[in-house]
C-alpha atoms as a PDB file:
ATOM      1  CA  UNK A   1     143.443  13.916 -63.864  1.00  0.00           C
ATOM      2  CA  UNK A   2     144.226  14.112 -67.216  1.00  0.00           C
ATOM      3  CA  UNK A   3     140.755  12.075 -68.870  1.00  0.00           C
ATOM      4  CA  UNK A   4     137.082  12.369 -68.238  1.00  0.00           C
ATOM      5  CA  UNK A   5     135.122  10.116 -70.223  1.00  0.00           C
ATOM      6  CA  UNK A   6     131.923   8.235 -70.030  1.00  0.00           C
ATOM      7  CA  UNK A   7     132.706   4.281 -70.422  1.00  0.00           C
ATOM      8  CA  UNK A   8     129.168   3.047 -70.135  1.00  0.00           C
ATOM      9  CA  UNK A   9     126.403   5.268 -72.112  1.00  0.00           C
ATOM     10  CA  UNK A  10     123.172   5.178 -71.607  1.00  0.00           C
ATOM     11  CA  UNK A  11     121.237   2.616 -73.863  1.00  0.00           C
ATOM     12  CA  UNK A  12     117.867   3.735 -75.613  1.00  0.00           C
ATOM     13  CA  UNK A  13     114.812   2.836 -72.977  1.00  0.00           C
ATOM     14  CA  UNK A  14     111.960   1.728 -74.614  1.00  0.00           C
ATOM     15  CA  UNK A  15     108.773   1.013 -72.464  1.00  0.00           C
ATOM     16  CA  UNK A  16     105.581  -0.785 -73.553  1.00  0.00           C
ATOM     17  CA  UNK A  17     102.363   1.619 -71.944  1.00  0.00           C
ATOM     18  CA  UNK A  18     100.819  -0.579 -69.806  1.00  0.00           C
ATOM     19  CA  UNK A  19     103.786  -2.776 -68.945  1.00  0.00           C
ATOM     20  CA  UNK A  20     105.192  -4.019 -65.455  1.00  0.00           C
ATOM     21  CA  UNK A  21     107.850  -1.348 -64.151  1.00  0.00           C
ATOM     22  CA  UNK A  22     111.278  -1.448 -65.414  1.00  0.00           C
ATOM     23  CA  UNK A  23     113.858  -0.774 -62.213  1.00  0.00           C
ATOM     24  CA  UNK A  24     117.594  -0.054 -62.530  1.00  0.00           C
ATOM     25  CA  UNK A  25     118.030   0.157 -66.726  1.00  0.00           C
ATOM     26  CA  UNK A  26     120.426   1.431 -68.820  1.00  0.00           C
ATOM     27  CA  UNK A  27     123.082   2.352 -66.274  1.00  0.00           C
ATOM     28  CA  UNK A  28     125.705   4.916 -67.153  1.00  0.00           C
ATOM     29  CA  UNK A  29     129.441   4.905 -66.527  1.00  0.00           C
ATOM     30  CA  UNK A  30     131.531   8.345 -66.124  1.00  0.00           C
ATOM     31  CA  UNK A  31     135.632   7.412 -65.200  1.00  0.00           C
ATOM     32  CA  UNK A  32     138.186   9.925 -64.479  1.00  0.00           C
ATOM     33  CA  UNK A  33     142.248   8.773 -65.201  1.00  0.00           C
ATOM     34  CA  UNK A  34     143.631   8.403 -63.185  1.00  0.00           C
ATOM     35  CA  UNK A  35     141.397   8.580 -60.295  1.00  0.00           C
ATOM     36  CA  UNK A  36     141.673  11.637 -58.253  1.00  0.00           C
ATOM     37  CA  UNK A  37     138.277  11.258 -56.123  1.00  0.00           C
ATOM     38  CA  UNK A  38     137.014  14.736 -57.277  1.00  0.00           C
ATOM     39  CA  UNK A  39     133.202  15.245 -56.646  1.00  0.00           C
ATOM     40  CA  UNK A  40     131.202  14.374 -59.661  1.00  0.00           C
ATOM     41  CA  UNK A  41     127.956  16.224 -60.502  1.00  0.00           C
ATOM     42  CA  UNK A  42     125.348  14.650 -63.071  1.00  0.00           C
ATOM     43  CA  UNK A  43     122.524  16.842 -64.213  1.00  0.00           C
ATOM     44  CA  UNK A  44     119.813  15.588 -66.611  1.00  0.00           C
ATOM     45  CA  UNK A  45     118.156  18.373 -69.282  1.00  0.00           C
ATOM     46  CA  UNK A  46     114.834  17.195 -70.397  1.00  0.00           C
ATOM     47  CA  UNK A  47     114.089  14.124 -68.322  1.00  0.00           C
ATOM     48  CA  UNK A  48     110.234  12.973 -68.276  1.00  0.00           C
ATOM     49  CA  UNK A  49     108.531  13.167 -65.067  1.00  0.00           C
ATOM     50  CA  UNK A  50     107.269   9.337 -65.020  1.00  0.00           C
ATOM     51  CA  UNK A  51     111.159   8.374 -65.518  1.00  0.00           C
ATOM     52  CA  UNK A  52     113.187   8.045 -62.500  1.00  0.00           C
ATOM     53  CA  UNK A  53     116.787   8.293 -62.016  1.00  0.00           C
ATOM     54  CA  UNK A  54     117.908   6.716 -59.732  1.00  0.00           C
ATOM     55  CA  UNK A  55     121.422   8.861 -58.612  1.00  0.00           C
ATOM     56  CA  UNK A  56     122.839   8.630 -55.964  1.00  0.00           C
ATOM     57  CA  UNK A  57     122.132   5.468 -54.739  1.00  0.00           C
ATOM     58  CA  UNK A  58     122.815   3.818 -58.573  1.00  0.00           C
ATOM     59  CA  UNK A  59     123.734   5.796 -62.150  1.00  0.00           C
ATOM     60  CA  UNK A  60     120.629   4.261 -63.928  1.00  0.00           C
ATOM     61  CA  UNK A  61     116.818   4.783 -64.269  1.00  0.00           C
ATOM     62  CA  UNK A  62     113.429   3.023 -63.813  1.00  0.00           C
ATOM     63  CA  UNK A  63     110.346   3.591 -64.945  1.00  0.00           C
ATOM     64  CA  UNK A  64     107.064   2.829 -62.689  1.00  0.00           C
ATOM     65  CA  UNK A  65     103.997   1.121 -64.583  1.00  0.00           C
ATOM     66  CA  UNK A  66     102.066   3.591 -66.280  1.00  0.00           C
ATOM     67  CA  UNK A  67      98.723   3.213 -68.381  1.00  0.00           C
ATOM     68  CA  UNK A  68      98.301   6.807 -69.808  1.00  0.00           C
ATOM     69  CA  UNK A  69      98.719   6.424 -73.453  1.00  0.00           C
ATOM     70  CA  UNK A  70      98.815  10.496 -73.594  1.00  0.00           C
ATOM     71  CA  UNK A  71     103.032   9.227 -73.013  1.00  0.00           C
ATOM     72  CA  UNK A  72     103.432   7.732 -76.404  1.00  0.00           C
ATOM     73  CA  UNK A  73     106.282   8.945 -78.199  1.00  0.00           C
ATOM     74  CA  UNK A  74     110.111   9.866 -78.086  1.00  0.00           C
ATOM     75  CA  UNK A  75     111.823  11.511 -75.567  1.00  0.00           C
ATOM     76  CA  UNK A  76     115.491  12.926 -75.735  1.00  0.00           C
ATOM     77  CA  UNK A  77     117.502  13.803 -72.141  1.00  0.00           C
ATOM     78  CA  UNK A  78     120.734  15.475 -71.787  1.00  0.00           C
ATOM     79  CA  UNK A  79     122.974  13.771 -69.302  1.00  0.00           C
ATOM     80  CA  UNK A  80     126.244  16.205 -68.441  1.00  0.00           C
ATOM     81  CA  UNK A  81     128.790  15.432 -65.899  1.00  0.00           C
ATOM     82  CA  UNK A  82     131.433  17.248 -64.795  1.00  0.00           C
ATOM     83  CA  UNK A  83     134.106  16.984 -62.165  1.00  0.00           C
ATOM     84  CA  UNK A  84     134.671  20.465 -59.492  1.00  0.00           C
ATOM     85  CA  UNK A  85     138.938  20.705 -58.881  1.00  0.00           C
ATOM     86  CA  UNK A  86     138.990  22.340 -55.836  1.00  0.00           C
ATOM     87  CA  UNK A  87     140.578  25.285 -55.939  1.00  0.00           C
ATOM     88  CA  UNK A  88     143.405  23.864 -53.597  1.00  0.00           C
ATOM     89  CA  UNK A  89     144.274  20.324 -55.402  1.00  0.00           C
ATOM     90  CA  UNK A  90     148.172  20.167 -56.300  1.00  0.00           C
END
C-alpha cells in the first residue's frame, strides 16, 4: 500500500432541536492504493452521546429526535483511521 487517504470527509451536521431524526448523514470515505484488504480501525474523539455512528454496518451517523434544548451549540469530533500491516504481509 503505498496511500491512505480519506476520499469522502465528513460534512458539517447541523440538526434543528426538536426536528424528525436524521439517519445515515454525512458518510465518510477512507481508500487505501492500491487495495491490500488490511483491517481498518476508525475511532471517534469527542463524539456526543445523542449522535450515533453508525460503523460497521455504514461509515456515517444519525441523529435520533431530541427536544432538550440544554444540546444547543457546536460540537467538534475527531475521526482517525488507521490501517494494522500484519506483521507477516510481504
Amino acid at each position: 500500500m503505498s496511500t491512505y487517504t480519506a476520499s469522502q470527509e465528513v460534512a458539517d451536521i447541523s440538526y434543528n432541536i426538536g426536528s424528525a431524526e436524521q439517519l445515515q448523514i454525512s458518510p465518510y470515505v477512507f481508500d487505501e492504493d492500491p487495495v491490500c484488504g488490511y483491517p481498518e480501525t476508525v475511532t471517534l474523539v469527542d463524539l456526543p452521546s445523542f449522535v450515533t455512528h453508525n460503523a460497521p454496518t455504514t461509515d456515517d451517523f444519525s441523529v435520533p429526535m431530541n427536544t432538550d434544548l440544554n444540546l444547543i451549540g457546536a460540537y467538534q469530533v475527531t475521526i482517525k483511521s488507521e490501517i494494522c500491516v500484519p506483521d507477516d504481509h510481504t
